[in-house]
Protein backbone atom coordinates (compact mmCIF):
# COMPACT_ATOMS: atom_id res chain seq x y z
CA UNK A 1 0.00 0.00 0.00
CA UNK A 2 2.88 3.05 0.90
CA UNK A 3 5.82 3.19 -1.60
CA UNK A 4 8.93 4.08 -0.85
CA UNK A 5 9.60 7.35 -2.14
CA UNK A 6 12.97 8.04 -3.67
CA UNK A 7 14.83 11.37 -2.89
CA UNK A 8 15.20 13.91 -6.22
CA UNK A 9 17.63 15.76 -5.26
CA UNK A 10 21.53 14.96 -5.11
CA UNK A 11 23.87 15.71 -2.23
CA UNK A 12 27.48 15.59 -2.54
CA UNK A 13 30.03 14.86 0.27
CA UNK A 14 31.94 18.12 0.94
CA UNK A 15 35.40 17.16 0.67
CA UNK A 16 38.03 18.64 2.94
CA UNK A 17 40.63 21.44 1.70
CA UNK A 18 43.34 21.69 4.57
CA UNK A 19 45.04 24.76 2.81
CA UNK A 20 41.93 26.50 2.32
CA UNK A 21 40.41 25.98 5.64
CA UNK A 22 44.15 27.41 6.88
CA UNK A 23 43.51 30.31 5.06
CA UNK A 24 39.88 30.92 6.14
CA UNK A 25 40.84 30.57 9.69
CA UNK A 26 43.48 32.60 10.07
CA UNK A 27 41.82 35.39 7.80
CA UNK A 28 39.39 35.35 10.73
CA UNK A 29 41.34 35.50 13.50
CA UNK A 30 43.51 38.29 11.50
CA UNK A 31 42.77 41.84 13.74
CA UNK A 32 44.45 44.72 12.54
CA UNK A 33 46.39 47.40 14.54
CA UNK A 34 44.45 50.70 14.03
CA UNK A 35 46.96 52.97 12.86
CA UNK A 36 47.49 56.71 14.39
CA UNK A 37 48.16 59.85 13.07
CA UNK A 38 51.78 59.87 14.45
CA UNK A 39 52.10 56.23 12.80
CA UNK A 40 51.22 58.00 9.75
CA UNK A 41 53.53 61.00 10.36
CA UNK A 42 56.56 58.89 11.34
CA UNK A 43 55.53 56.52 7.62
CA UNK A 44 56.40 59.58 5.85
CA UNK A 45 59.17 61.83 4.64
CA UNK A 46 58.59 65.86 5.09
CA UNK A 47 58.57 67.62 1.64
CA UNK A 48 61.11 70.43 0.72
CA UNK A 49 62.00 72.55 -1.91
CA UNK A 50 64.93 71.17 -3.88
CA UNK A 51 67.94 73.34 -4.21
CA UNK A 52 68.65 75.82 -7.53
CA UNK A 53 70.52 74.12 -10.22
CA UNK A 54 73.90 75.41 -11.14
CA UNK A 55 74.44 76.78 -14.17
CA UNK A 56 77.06 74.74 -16.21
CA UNK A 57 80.67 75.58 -16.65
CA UNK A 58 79.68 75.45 -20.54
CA UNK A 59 77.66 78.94 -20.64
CA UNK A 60 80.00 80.39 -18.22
CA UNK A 61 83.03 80.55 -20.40
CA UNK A 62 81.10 82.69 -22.86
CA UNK A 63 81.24 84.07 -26.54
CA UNK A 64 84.77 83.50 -26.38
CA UNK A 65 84.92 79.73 -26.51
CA UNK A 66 82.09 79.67 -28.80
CA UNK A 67 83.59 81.95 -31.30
CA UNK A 68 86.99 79.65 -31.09
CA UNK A 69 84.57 76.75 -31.82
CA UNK A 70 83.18 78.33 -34.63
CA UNK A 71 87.13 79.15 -36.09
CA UNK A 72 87.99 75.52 -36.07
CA UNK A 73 88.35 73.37 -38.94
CA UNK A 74 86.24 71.11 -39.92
CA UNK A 75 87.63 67.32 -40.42
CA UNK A 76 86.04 65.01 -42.88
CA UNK A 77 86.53 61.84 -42.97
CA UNK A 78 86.50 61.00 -46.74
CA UNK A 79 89.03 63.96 -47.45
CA UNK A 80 91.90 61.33 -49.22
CA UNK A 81 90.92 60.17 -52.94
CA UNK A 82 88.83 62.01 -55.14
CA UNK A 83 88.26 59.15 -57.20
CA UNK A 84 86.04 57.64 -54.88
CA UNK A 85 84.27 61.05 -54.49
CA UNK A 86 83.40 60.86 -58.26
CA UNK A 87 82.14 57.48 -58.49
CA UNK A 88 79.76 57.91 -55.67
CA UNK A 89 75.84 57.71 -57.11
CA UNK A 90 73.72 59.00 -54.33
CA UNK A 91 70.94 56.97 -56.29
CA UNK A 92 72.44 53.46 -56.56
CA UNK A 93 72.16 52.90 -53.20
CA UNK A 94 68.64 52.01 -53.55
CA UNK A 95 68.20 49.89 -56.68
CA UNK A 96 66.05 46.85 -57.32
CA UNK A 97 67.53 43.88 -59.08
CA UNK A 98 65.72 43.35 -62.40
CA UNK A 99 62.85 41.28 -62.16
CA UNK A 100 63.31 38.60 -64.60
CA UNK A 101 60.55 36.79 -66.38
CA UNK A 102 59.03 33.62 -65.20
CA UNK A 103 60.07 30.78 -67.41
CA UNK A 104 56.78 28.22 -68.21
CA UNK A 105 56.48 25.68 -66.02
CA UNK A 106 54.76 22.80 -65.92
């Protein structure tokens, strides 16, 4: 007359994480140390102005060393041969080989 009624729903068997139950322990016994204003003062550097820069010993010698720098000669290094001067082609530096035609393959 009664029938045994099966269960519909599915239960699993929790299943034991040591590192993670670690870990959610001590994140709940964690309390942390309010912090004070002098904690927060001593944490810290005090701010202050940074000193003038120097002007360089460059600018302080003046037109004089600039207007020996401007009578110096000027050294090149390709001064030698002229021949190689004259055979230079400022536009053969950049030249494509000749595409040659396909032959017919099969």
């Amino acid at each position: 007359m009664f029938r045994q009624v099966a269960r519909s729903f599915s239960t699993t068997s929790r299943r034991a994480n040591l590192i993670a139950d670690l870990y959610v322990k001590e994140l709940k016994a964690f309390k942390p140390t309010p912090l004070s204003a002098a904690d927060a003062q001593s944490a810290t550097k005090p701010w202050k102005l940074p000193q003038p820069a120097k002007v360089p010993a460059v600018e302080a010698e003046g037109a004089d060393a600039l207007a020996a720098y401007d009578a110096q000669t000027v050294e090149v290094a390709a001064s030698g041969s002229d021949a190689q001067v004259q055979d230079y082609k400022p536009d053969e530096w950049f030249v494509f080989p000749a595409d040659e035609e396909p032959g017919h393959h099969h």
